[in-house]
C-alpha atoms as a PDB file:
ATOM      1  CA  UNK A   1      26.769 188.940  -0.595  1.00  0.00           C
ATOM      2  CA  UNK A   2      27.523 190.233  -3.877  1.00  0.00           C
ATOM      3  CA  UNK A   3      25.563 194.271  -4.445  1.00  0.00           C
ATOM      4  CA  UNK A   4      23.030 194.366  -7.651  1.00  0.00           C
ATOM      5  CA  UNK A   5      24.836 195.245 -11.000  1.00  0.00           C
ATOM      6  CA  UNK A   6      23.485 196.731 -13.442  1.00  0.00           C
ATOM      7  CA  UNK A   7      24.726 194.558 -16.602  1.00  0.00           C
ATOM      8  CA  UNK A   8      24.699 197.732 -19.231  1.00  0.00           C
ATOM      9  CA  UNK A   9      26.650 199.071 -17.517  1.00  0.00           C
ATOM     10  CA  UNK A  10      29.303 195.805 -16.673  1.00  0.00           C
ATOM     11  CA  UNK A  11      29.341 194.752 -20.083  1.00  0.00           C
ATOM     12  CA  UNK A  12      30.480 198.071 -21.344  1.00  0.00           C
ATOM     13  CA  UNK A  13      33.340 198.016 -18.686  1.00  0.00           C
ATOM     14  CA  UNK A  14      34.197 194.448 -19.723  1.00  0.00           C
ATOM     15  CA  UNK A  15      34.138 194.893 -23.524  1.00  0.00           C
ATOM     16  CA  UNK A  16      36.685 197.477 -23.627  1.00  0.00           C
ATOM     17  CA  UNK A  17      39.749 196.932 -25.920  1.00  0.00           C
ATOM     18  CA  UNK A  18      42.841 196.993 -24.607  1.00  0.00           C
ATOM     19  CA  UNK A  19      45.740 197.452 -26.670  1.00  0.00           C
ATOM     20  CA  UNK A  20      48.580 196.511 -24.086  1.00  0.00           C
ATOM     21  CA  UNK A  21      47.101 193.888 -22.399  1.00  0.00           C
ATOM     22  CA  UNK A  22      45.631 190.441 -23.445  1.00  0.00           C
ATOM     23  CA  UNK A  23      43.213 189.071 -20.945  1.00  0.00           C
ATOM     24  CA  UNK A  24      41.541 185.992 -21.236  1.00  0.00           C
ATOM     25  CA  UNK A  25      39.292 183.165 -18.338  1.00  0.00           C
ATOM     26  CA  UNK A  26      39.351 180.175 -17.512  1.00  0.00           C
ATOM     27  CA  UNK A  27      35.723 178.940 -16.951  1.00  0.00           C
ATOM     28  CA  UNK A  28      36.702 175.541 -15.491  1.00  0.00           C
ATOM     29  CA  UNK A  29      39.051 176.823 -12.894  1.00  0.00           C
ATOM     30  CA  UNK A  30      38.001 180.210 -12.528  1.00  0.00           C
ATOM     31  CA  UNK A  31      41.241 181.660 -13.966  1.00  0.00           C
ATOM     32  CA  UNK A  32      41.669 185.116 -14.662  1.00  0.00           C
ATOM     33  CA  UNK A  33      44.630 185.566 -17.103  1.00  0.00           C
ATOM     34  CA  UNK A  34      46.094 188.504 -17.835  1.00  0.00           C
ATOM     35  CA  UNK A  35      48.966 189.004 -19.897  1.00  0.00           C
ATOM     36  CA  UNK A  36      51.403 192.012 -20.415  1.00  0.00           C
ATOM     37  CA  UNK A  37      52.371 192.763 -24.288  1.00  0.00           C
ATOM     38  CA  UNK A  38      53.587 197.004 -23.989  1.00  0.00           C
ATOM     39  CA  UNK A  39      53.861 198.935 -27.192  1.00  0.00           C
ATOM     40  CA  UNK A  40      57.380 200.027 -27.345  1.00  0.00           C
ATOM     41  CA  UNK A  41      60.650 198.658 -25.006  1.00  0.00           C
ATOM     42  CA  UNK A  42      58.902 196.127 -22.798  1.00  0.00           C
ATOM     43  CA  UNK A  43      58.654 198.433 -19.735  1.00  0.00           C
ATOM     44  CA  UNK A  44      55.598 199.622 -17.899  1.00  0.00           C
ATOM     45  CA  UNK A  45      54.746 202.544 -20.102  1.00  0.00           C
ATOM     46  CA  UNK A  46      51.776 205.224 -18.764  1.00  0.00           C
ATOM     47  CA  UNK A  47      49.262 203.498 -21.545  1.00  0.00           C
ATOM     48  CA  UNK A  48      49.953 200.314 -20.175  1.00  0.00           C
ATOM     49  CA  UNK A  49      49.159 201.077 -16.499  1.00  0.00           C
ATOM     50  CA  UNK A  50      45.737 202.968 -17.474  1.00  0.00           C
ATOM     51  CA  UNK A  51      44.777 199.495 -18.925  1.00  0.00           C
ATOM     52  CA  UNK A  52      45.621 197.326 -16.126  1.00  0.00           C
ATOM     53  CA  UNK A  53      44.005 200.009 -13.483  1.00  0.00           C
ATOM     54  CA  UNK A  54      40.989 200.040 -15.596  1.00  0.00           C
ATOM     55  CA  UNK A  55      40.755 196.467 -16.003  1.00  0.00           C
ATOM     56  CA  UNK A  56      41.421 195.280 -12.601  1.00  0.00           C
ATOM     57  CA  UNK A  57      39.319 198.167 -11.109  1.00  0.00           C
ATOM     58  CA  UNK A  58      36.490 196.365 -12.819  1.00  0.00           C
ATOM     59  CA  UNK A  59      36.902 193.505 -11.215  1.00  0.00           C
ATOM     60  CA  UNK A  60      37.063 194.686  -7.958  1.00  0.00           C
ATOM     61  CA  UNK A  61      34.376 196.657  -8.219  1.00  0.00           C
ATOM     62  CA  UNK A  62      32.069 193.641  -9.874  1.00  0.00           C
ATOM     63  CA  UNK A  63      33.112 191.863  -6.482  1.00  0.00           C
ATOM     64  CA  UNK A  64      35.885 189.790  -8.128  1.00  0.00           C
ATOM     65  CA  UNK A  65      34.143 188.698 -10.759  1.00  0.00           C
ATOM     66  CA  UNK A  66      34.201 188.950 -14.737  1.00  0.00           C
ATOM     67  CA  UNK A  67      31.981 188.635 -17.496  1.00  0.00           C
ATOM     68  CA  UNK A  68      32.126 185.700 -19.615  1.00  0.00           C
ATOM     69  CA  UNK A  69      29.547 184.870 -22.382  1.00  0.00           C
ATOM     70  CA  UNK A  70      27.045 186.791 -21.153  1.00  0.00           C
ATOM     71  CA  UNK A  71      27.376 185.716 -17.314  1.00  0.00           C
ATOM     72  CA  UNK A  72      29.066 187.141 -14.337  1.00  0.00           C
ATOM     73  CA  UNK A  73      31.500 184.610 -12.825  1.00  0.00           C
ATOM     74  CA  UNK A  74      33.296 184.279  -9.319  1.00  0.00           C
ATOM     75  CA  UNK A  75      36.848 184.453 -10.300  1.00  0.00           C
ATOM     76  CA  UNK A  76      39.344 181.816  -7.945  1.00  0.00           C
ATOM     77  CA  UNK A  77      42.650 182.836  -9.258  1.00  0.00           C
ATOM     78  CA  UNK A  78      44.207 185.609 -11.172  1.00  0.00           C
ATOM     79  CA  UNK A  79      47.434 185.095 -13.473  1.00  0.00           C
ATOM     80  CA  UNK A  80      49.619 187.550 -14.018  1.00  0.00           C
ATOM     81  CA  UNK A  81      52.104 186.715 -17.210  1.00  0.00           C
ATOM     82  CA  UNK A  82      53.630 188.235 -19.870  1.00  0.00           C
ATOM     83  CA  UNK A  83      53.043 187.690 -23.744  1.00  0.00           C
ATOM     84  CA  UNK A  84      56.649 189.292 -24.416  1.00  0.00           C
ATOM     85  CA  UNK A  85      59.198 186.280 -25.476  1.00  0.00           C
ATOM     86  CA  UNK A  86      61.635 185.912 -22.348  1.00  0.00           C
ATOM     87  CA  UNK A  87      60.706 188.862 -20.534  1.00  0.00           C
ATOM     88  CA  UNK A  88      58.190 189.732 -18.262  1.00  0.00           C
ATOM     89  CA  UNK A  89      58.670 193.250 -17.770  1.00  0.00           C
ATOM     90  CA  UNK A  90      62.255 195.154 -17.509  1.00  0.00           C
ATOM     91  CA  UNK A  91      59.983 197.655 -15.054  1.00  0.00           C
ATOM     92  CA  UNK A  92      59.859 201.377 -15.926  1.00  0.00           C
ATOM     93  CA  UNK A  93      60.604 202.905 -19.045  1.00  0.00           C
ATOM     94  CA  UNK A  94      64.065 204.394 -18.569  1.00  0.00           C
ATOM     95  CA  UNK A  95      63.901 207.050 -21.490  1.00  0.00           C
ATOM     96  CA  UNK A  96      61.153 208.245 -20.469  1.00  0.00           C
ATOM     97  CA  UNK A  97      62.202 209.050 -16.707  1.00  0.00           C
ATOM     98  CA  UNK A  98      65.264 210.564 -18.275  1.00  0.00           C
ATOM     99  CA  UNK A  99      62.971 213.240 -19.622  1.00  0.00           C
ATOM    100  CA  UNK A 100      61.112 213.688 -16.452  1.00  0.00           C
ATOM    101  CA  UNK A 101      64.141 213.703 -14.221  1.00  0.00           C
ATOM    102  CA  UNK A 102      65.669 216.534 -16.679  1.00  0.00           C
ATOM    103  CA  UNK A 103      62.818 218.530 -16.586  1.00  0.00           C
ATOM    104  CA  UNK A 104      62.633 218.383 -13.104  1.00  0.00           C
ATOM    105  CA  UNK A 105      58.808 217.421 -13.555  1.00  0.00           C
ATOM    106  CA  UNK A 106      58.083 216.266 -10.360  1.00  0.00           C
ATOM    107  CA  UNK A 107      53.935 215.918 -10.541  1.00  0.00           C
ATOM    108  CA  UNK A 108      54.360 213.977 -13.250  1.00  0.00           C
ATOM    109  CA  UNK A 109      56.924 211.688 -11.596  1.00  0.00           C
ATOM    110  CA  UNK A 110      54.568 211.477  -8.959  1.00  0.00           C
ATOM    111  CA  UNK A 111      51.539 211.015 -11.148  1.00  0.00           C
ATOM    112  CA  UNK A 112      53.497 207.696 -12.713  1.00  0.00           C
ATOM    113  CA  UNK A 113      54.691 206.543  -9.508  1.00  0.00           C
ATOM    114  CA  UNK A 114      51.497 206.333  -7.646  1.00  0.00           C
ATOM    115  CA  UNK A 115      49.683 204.764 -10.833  1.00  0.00           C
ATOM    116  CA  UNK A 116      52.326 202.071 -10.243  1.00  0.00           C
ATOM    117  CA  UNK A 117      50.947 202.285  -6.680  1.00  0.00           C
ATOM    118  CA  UNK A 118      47.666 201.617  -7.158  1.00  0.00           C
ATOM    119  CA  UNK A 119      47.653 198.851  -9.431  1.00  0.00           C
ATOM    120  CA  UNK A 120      50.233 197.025  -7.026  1.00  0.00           C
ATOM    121  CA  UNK A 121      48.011 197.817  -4.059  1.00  0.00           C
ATOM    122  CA  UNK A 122      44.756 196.706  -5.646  1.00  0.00           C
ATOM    123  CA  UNK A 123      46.746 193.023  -6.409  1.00  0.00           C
ATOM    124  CA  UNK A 124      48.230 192.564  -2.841  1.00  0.00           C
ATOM    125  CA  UNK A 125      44.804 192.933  -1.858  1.00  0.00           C
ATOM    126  CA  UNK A 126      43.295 190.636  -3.886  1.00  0.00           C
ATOM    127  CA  UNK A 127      40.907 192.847  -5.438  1.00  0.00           C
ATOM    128  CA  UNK A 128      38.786 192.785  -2.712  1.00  0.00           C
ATOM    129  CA  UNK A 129      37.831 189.480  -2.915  1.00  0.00           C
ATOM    130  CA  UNK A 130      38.708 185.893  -1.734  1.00  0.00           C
ATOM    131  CA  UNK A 131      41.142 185.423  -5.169  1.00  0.00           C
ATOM    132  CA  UNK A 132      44.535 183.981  -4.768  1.00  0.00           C
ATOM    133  CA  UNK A 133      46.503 185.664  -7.231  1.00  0.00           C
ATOM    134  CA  UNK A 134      49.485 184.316  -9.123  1.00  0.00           C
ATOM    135  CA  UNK A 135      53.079 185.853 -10.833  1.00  0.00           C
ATOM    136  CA  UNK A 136      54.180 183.241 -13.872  1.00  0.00           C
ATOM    137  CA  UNK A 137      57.254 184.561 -15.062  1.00  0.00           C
ATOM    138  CA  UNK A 138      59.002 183.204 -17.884  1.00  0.00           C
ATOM    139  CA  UNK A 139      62.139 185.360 -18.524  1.00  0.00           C
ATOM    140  CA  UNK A 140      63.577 188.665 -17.608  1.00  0.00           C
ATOM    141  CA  UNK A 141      61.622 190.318 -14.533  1.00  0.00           C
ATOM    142  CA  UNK A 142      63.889 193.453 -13.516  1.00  0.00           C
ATOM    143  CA  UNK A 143      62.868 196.522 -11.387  1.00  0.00           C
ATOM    144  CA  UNK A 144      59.237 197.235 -11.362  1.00  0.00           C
ATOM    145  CA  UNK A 145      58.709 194.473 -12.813  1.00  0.00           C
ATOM    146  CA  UNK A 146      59.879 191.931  -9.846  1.00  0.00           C
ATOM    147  CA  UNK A 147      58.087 194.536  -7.825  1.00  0.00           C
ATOM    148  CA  UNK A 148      54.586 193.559 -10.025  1.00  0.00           C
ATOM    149  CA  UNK A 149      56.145 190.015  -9.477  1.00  0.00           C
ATOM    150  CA  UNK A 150      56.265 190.379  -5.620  1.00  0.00           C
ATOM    151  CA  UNK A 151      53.298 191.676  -5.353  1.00  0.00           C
ATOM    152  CA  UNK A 152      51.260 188.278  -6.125  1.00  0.00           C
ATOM    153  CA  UNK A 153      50.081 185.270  -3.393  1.00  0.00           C
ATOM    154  CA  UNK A 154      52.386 182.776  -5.639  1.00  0.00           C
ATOM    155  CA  UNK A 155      55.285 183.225  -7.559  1.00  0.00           C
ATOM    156  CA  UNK A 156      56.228 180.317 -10.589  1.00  0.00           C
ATOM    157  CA  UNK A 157      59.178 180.636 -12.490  1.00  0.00           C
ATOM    158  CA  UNK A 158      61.156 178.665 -15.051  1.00  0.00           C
ATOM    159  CA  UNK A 159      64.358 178.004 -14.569  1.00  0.00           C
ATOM    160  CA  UNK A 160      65.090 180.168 -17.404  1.00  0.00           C
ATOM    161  CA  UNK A 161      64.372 183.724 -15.706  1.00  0.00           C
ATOM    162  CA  UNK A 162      66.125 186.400 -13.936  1.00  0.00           C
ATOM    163  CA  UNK A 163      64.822 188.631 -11.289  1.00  0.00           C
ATOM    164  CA  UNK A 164      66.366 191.611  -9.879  1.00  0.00           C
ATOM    165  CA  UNK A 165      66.686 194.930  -8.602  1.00  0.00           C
ATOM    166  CA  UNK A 166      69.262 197.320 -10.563  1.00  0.00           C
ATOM    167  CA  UNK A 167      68.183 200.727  -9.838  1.00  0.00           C
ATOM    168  CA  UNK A 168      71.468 201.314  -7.320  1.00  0.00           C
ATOM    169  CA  UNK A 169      73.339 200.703 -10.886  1.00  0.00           C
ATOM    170  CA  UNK A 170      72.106 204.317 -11.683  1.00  0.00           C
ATOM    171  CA  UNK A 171      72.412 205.279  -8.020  1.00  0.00           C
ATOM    172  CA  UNK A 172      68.465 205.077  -7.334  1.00  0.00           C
ATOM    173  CA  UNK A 173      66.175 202.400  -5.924  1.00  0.00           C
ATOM    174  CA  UNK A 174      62.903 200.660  -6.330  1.00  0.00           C
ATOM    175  CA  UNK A 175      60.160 202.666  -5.063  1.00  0.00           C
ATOM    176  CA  UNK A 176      57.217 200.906  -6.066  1.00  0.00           C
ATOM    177  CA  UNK A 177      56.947 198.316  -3.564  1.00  0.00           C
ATOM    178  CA  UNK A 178      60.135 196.108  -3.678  1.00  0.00           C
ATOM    179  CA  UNK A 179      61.253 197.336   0.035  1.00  0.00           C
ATOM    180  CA  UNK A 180      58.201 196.204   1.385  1.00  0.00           C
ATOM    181  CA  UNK A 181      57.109 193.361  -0.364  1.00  0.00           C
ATOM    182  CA  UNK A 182      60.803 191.710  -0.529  1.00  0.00           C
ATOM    183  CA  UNK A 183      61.047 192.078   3.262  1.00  0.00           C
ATOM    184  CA  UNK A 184      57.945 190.495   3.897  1.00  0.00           C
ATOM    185  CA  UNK A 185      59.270 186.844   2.135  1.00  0.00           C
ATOM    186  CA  UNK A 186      62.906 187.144   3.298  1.00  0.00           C
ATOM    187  CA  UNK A 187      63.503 190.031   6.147  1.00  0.00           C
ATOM    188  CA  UNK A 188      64.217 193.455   5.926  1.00  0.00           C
ATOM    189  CA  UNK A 189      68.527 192.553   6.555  1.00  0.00           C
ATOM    190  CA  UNK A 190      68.112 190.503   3.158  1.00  0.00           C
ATOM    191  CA  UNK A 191      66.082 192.841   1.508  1.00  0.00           C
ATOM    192  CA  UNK A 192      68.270 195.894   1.630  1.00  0.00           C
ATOM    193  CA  UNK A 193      70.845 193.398   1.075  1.00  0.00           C
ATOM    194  CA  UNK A 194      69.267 192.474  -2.318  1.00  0.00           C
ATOM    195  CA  UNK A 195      68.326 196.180  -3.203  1.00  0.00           C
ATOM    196  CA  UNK A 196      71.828 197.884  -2.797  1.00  0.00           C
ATOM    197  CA  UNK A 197      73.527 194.812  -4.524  1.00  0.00           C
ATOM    198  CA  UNK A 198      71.348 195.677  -7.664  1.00  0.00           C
ATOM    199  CA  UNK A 199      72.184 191.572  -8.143  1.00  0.00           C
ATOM    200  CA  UNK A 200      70.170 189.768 -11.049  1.00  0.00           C
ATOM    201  CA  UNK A 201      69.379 186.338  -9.669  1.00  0.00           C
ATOM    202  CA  UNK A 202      68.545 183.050 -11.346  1.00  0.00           C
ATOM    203  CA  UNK A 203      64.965 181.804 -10.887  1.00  0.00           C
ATOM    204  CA  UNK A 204      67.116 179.065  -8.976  1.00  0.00           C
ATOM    205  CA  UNK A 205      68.495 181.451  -6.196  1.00  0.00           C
ATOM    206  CA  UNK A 206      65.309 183.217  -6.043  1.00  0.00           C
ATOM    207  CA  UNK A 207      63.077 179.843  -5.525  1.00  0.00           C
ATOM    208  CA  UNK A 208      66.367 178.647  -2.804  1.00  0.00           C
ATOM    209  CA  UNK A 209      65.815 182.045  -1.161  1.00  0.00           C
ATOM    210  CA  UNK A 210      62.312 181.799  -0.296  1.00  0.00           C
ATOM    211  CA  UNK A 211      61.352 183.947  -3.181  1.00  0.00           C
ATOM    212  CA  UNK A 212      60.114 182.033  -6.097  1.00  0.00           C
ATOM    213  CA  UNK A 213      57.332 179.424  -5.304  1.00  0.00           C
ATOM    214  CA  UNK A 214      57.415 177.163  -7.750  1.00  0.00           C
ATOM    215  CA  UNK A 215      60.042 176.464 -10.033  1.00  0.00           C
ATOM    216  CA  UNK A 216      59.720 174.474 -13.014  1.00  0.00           C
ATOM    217  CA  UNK A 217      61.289 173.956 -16.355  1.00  0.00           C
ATOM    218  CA  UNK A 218      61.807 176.214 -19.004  1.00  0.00           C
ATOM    219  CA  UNK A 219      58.492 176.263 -21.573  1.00  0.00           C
ATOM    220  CA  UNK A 220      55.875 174.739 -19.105  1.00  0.00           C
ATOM    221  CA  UNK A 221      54.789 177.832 -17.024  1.00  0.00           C
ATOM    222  CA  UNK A 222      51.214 177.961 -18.270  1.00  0.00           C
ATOM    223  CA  UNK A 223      51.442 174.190 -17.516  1.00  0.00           C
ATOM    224  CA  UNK A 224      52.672 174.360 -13.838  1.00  0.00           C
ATOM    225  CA  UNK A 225      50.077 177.126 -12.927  1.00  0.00           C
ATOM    226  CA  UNK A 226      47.344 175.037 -13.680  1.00  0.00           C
ATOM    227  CA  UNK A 227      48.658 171.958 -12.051  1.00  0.00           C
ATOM    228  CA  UNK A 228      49.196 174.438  -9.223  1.00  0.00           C
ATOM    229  CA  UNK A 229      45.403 175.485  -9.218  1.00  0.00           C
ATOM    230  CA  UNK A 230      44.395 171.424 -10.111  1.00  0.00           C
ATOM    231  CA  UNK A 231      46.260 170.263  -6.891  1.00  0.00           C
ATOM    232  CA  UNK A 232      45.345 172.751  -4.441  1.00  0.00           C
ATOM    233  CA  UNK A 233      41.447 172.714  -5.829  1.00  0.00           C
ATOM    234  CA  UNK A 234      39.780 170.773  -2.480  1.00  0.00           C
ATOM    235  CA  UNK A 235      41.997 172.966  -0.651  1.00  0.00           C
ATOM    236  CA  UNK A 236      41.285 176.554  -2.047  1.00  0.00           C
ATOM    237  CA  UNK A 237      38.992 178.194   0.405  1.00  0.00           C
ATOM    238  CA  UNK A 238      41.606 177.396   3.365  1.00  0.00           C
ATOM    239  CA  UNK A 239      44.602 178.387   1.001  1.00  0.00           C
ATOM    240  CA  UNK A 240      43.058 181.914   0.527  1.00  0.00           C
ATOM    241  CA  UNK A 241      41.908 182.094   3.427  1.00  0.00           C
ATOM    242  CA  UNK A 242      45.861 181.835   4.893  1.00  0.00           C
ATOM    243  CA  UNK A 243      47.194 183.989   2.045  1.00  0.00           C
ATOM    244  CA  UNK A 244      44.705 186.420   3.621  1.00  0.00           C
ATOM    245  CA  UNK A 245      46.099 186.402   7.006  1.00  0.00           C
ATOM    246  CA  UNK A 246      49.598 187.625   5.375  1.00  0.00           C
ATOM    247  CA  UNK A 247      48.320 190.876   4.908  1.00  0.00           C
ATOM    248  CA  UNK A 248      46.610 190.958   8.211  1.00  0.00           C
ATOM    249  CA  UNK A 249      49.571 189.703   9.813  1.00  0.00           C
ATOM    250  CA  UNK A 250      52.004 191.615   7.903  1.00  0.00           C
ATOM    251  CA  UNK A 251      49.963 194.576   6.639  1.00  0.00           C
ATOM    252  CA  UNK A 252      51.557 196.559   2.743  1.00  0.00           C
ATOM    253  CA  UNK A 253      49.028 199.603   3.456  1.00  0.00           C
ATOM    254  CA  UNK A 254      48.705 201.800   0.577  1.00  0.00           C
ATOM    255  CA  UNK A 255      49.842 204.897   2.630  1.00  0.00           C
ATOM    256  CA  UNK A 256      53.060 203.236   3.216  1.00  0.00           C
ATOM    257  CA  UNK A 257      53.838 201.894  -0.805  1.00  0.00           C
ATOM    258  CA  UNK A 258      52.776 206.198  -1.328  1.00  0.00           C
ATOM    259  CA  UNK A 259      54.767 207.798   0.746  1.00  0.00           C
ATOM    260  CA  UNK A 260      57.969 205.097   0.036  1.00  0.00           C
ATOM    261  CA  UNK A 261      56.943 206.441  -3.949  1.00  0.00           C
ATOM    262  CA  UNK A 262      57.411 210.140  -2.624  1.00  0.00           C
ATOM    263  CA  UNK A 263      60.653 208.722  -1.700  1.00  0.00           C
ATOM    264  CA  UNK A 264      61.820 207.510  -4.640  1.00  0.00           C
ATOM    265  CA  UNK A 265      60.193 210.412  -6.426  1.00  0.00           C
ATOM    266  CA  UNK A 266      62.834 212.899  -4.614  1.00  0.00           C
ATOM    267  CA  UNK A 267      65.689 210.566  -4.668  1.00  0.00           C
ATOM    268  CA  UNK A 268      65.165 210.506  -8.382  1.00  0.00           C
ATOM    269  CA  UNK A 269      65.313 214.266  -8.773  1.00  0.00           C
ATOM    270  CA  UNK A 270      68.834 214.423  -6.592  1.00  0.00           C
ATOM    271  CA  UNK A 271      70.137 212.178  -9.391  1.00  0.00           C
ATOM    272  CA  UNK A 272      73.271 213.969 -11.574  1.00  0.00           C
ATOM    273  CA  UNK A 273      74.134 213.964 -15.092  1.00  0.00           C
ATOM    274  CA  UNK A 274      76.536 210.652 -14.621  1.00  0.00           C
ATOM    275  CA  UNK A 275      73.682 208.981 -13.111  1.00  0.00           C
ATOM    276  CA  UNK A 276      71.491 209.853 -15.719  1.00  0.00           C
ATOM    277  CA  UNK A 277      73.713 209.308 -18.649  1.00  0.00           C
ATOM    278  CA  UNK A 278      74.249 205.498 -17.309  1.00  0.00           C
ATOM    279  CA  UNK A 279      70.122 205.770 -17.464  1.00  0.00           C
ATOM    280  CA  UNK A 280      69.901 206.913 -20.861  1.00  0.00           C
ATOM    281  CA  UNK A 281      72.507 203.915 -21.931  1.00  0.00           C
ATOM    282  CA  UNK A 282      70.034 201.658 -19.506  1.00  0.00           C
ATOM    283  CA  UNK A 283      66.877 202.886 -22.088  1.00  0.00           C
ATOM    284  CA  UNK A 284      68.823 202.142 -24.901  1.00  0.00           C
ATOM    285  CA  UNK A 285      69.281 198.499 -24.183  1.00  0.00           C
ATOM    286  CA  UNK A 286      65.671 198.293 -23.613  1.00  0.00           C
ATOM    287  CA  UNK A 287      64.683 199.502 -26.669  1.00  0.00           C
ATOM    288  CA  UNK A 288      67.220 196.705 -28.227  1.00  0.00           C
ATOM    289  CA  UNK A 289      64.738 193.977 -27.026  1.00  0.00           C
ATOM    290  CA  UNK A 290      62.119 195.425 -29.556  1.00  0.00           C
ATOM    291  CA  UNK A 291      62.584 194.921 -33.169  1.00  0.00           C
ATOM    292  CA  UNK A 292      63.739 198.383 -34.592  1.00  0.00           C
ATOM    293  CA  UNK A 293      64.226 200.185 -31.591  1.00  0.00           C
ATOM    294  CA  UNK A 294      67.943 200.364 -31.470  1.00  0.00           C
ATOM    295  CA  UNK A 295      67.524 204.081 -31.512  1.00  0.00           C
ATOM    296  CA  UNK A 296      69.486 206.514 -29.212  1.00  0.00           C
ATOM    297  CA  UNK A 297      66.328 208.634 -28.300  1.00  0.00           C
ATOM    298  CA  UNK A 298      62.732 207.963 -27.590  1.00  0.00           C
ATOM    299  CA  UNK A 299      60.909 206.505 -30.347  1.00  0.00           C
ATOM    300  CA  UNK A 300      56.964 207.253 -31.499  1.00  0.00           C
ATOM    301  CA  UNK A 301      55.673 205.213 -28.363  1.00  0.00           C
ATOM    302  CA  UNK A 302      57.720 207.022 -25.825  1.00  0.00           C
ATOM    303  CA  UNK A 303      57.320 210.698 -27.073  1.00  0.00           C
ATOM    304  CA  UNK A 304      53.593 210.274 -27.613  1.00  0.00           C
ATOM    305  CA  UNK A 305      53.998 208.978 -23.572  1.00  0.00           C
ATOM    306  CA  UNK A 306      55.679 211.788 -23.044  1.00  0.00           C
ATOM    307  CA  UNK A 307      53.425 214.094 -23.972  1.00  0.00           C
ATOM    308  CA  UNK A 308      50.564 212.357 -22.436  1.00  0.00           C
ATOM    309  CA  UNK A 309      52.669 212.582 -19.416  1.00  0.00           C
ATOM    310  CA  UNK A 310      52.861 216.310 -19.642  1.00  0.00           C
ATOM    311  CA  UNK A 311      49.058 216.599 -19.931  1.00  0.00           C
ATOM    312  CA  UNK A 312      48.612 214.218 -17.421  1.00  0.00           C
END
């Protein structure tokens, strides 16, 4: 049974506005949507996280539900998308690492790394509730962002997107839940296979490896995740129910996705100035994907995250 609320309070939490996430339900099918549009080189920057921890942590705490005109509503299924043309995320902002890494600033490394941590916790758990949650990708899902890909019930992709690893490029890996999410669909053997080849696979190879759920054409991802939800309606309660037993089955604890981020947070600081100059040429191709930000150092975004990093 759901606790008392006290709706003041709720609709404050609920009416906050978010600047780097678009979020949006589905009253017919009980569809959260949420949708990632960063300011800046479409990586998971520090503002961005803040919003999705505050967001979701409302919804757990409201018992996985959400406000809608006025009313609280049970939500069934939770969408996690991207509003960024052909990319869902490129994962963590390279540029800004850089800095960190440099500085040797490892609190703050740690501070970003276990943000990551708890928002990809609080989805593989479903927020606490019986909600079958759901990755659409639609482009480019690299690094953390395959990890926030992983760490959903379902994956759909079109045809047209990539996922991959590519931290071993830069002589690092991905330490925010790729180990021990990507073992969990195809083995721990493949896994590290698909880690240390820092290989960007088609949506095709992904959905032939056991990765990708649901693969459909380019342009009707919104399409095939309702279908998904239409089909599998009379169903639901059972379908949770199983996606459930995953996690009892094969538990992701949130002790474990910390201390494999304490790993990554020291492997990052053993990185040398080769490694990090093949970073810094990493950050500048993801600043390429945003209009004007061919630039060869941080721009506004990044060193106003960089300083809230340092007073973090």
């Amino acid at each position: 049974m759901n606790a008392p609320v006290d709706f003041n309070v709720i609709e404050g939490m609920f009416r906050r506005q978010y600047k780097q996430i678009e979020v949006r339900f589905d009253p017919e099918h009980a569809t959260a949507w949420t949708y990632l549009k960063p300011s800046g080189a479409p990586c998971f920057n520090l503002g961005m996280l803040e919003e999705l921890r505050a967001h979701d942590s409302t919804i757990e705490s409201c018992g996985g539900r959400v406000l809608y005109k006025g009313d609280l509503h049970q939500i069934h299924y939770y969408v996690g998308a991207s509003r960024i043309e052909g990319i869902f995320s490129l994962g963590g902002n390279l540029a800004n690492l850089v800095l960190l890494i440099k500085s040797g600033d490892r609190d703050t490394l740690m501070h970003y790394a276990k943000l990551c941590v708890d928002n990809m916790y609080q989805r593989i758990c479903g927020y606490g509730s019986p909600i079958t949650t759901i990755s659409l990708v639609q482009g480019e899902a690299l690094g953390g962002g395959f990890e926030t890909v992983l760490a959903s019930n379902v994956i759909v992709a079109e045809r047209r997107s990539r996922m991959g690893l590519p931290e071993i490029l830069f002589n690092l890996f991905p330490g925010n839940g790729a180990y021990s999410l990507l073992a969990r669909r195809v083995g721990m053997k493949r896994a590290e296979e698909m880690i240390l080849s820092g290989r960007v696979y088609t949506a095709e190879e992904m959905h032939a490896a056991g990765v990708v759920d649901v693969l459909v054409e380019d342009g009707t991802g919104e399409a095939a995740v309702q279908d998904y939800i239409r089909r599998n309606e009379r169903r639901r309660n059972g379908l949770q129910a199983v996606f459930s037993c995953r996690q009892h089955f094969h538990p992701v604890t949130h002790e474990e996705l910390l201390n494999i981020a304490n790993v990554w947070v020291n492997a990052a600081l053993r990185l040398e100035d080769k490694d990090l100059k093949l970073m810094s040429r990493l950050a500048r191709s993801q600043a390429k994907l945003v209009p004007g930000g061919a630039t060869a150092k941080p721009d506004a975004v990044e060193r106003e995250e960089t300083q809230h990093y340092a007073t973090a």
